[in-house]
Structures are given as C-alpha cells and as structure tokens.
PDB file of N, CA and C in Angstrom:
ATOM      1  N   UNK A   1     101.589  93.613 119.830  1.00  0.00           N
ATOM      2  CA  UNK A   1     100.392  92.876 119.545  1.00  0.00           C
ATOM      3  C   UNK A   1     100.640  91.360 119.584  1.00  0.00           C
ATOM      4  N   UNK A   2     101.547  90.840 118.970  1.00  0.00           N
ATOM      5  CA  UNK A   2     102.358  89.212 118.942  1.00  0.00           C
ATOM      6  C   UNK A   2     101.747  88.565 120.384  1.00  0.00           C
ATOM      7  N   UNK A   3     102.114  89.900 121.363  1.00  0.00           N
ATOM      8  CA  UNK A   3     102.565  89.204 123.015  1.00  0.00           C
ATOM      9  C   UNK A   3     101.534  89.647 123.190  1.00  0.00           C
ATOM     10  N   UNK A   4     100.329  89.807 123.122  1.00  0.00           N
ATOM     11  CA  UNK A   4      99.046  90.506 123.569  1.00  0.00           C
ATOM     12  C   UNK A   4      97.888  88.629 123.362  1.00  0.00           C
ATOM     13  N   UNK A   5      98.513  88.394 121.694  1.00  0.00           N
ATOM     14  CA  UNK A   5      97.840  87.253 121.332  1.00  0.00           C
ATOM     15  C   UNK A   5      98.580  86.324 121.892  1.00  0.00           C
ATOM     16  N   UNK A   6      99.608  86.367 122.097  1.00  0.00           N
ATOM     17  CA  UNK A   6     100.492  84.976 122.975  1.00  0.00           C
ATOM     18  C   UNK A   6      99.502  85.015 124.277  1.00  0.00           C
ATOM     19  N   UNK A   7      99.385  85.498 124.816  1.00  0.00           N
ATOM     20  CA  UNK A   7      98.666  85.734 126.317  1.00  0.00           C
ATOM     21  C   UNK A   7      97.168  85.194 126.227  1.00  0.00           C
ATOM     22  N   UNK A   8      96.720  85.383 125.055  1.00  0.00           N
ATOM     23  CA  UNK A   8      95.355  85.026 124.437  1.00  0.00           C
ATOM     24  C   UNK A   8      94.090  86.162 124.535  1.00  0.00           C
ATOM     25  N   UNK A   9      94.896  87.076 124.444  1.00  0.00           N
ATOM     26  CA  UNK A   9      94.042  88.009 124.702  1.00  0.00           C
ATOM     27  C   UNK A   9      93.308  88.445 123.477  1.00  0.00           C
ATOM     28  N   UNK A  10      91.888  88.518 123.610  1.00  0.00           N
ATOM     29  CA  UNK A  10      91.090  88.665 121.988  1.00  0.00           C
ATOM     30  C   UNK A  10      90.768  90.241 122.383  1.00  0.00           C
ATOM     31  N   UNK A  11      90.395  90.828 123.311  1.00  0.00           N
ATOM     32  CA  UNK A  11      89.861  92.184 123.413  1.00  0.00           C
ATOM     33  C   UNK A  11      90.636  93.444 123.717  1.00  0.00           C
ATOM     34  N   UNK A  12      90.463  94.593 123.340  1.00  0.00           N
ATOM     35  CA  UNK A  12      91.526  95.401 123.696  1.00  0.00           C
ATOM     36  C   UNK A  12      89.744  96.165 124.213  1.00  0.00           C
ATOM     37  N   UNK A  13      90.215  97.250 125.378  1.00  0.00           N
ATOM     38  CA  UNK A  13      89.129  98.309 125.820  1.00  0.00           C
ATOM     39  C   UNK A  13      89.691  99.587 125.687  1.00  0.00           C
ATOM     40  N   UNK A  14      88.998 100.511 124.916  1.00  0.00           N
ATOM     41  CA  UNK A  14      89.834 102.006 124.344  1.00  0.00           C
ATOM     42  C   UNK A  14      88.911 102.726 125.071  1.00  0.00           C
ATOM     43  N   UNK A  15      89.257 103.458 125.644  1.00  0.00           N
ATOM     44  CA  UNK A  15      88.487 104.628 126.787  1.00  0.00           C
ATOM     45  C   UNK A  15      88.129 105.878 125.371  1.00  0.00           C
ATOM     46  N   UNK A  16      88.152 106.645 125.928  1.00  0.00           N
ATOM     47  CA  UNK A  16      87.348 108.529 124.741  1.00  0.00           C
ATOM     48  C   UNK A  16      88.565 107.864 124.107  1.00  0.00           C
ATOM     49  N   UNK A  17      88.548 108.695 122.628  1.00  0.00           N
ATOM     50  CA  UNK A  17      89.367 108.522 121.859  1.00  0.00           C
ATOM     51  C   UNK A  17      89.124 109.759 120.511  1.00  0.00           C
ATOM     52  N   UNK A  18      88.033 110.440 121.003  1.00  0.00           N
ATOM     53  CA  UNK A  18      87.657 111.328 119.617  1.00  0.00           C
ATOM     54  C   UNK A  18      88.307 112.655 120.093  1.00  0.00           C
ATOM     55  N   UNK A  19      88.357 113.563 119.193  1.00  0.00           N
ATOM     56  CA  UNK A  19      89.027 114.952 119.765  1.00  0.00           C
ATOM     57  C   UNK A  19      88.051 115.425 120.962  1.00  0.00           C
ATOM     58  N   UNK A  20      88.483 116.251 121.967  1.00  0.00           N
ATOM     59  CA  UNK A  20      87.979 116.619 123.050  1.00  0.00           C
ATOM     60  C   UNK A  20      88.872 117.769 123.892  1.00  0.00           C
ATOM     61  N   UNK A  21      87.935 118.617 124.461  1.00  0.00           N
ATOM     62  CA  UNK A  21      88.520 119.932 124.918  1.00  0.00           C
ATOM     63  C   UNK A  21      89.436 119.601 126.217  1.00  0.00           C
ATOM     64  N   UNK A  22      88.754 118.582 126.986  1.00  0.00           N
ATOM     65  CA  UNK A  22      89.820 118.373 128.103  1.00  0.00           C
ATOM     66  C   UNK A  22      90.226 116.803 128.060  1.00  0.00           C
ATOM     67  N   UNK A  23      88.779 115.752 128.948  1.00  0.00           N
ATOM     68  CA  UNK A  23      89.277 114.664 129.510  1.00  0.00           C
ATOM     69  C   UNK A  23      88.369 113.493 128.529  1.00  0.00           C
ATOM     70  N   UNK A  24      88.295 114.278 127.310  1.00  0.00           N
ATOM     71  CA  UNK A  24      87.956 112.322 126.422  1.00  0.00           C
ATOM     72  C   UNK A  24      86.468 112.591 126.382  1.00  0.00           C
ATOM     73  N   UNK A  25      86.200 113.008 127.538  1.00  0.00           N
ATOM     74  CA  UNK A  25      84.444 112.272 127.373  1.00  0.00           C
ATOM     75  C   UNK A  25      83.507 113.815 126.861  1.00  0.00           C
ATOM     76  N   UNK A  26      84.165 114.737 126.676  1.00  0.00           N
ATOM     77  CA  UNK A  26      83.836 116.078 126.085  1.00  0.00           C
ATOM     78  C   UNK A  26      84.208 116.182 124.371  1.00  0.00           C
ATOM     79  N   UNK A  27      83.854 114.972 123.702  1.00  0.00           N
ATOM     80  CA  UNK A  27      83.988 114.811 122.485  1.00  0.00           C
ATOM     81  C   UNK A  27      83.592 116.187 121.478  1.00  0.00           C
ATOM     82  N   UNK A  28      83.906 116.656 120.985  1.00  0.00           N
ATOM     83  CA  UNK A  28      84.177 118.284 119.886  1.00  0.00           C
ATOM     84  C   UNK A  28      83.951 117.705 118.266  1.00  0.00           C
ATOM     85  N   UNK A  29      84.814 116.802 118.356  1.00  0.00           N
ATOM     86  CA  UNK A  29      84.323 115.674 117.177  1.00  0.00           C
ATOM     87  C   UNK A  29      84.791 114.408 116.787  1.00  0.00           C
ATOM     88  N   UNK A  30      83.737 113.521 116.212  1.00  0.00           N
ATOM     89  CA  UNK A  30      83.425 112.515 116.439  1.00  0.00           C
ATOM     90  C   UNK A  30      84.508 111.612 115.317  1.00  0.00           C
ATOM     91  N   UNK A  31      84.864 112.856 114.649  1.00  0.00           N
ATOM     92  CA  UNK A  31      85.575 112.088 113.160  1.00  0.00           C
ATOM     93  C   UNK A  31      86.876 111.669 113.431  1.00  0.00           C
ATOM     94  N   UNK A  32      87.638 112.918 114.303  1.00  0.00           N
ATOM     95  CA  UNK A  32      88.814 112.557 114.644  1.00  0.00           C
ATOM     96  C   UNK A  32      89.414 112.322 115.855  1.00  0.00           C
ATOM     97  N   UNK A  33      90.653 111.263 116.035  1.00  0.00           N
ATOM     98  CA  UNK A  33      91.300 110.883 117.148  1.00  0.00           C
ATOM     99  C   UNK A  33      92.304 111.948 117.958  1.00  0.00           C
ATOM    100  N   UNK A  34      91.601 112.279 119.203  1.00  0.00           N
ATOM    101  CA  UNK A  34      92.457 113.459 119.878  1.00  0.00           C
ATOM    102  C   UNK A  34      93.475 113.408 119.490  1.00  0.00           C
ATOM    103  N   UNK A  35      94.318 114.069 119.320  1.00  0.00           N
ATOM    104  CA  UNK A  35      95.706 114.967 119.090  1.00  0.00           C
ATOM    105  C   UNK A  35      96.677 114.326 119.827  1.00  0.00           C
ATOM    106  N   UNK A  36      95.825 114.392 121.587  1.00  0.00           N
ATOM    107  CA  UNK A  36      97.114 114.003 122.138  1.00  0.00           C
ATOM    108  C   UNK A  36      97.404 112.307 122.356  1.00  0.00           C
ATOM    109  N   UNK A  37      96.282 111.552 121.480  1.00  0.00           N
ATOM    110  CA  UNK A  37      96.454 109.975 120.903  1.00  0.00           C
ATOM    111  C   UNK A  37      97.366 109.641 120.004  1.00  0.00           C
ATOM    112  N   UNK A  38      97.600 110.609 118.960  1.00  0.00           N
ATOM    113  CA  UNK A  38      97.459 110.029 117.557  1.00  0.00           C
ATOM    114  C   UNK A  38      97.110 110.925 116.512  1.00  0.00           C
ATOM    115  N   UNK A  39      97.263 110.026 115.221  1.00  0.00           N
ATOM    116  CA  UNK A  39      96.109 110.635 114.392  1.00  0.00           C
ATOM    117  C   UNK A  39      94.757 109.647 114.126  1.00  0.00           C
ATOM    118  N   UNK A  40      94.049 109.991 113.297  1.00  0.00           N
ATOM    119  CA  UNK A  40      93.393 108.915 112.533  1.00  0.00           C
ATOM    120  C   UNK A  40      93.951 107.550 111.900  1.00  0.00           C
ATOM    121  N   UNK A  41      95.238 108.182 110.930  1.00  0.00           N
ATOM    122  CA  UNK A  41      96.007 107.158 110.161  1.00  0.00           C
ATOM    123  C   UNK A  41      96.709 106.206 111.413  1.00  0.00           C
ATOM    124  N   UNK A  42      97.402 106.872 112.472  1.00  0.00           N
ATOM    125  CA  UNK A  42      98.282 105.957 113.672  1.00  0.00           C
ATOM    126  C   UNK A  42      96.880 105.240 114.390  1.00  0.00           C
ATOM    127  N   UNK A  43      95.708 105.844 114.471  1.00  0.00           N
ATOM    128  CA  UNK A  43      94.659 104.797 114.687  1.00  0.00           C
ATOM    129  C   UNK A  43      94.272 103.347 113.781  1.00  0.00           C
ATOM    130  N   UNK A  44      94.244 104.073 112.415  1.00  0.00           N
ATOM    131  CA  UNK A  44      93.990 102.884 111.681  1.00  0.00           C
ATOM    132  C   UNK A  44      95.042 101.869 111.435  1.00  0.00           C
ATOM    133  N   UNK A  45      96.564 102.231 111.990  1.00  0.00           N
ATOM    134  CA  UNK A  45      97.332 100.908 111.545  1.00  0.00           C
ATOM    135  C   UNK A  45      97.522 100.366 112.935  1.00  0.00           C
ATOM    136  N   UNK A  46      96.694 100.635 114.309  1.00  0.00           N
ATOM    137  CA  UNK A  46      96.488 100.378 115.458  1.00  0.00           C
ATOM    138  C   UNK A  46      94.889  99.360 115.338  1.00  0.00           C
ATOM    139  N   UNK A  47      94.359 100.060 114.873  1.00  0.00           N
ATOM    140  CA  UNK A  47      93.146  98.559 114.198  1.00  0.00           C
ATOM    141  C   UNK A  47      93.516  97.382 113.321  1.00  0.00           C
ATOM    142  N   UNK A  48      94.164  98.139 112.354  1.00  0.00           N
ATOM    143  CA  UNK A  48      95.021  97.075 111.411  1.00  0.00           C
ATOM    144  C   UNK A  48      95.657  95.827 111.671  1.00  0.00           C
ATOM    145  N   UNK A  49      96.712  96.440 112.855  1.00  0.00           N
ATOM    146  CA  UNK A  49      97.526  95.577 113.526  1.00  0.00           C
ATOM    147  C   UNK A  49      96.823  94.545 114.599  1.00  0.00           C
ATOM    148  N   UNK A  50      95.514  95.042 114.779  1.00  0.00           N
ATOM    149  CA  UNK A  50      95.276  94.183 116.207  1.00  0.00           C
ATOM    150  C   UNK A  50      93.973  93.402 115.883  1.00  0.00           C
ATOM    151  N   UNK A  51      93.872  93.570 114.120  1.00  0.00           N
ATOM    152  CA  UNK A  51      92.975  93.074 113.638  1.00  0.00           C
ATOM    153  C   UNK A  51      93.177  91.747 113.088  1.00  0.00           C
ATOM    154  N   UNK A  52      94.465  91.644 112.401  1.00  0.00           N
ATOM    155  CA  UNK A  52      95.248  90.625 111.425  1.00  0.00           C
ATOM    156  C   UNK A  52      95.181  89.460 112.664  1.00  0.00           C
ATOM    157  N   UNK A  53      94.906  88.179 112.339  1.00  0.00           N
ATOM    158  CA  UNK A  53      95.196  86.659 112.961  1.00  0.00           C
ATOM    159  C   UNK A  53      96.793  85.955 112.575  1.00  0.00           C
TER     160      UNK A  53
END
C-alpha cells in the first residue's frame, strides 16, 4: 500500500468480490467475501490498510 500511495494512486477497482458459484458476478451472497479471495476479516484489514493516510 506505501508504494501504491508513493505512485499517488488514490483509487483501487475491486471486480465481484461476494461469495459466488463460479465467476464473481453469480453472487450467492452478498455478506461474504468469496472463499477463493479471502475472508471478510482479510477484507477488512485490506480496507483498513488502504484506508489509513
């Protein structure tokens, strides 16, 4: 993230991200971050981190 803001980059773009049967955009549910991302919690210290100035 350091070298993301060195570059000056303010935006990140996250494609599907919720659980889904195949390719992302077949969302199953809305609450949680596919499986093969993450979890929720490795999401939220992925907001966390790219949130802080």
């Amino acid at each position: 993230m350091p070298h993301l803001k060195f570059l000056g980059i303010n935006t990140i773009y996250i494609g599907p991200l919720f659980q889904s049967t195949s390719h992302g955009y077949d969302a199953i549910d809305y609450f949680k971050i596919d499986r093969r991302l993450g979890t929720n919690d490795t999401f939220k210290d992925f907001v966390d981190s790219a949130s802080k100035k």
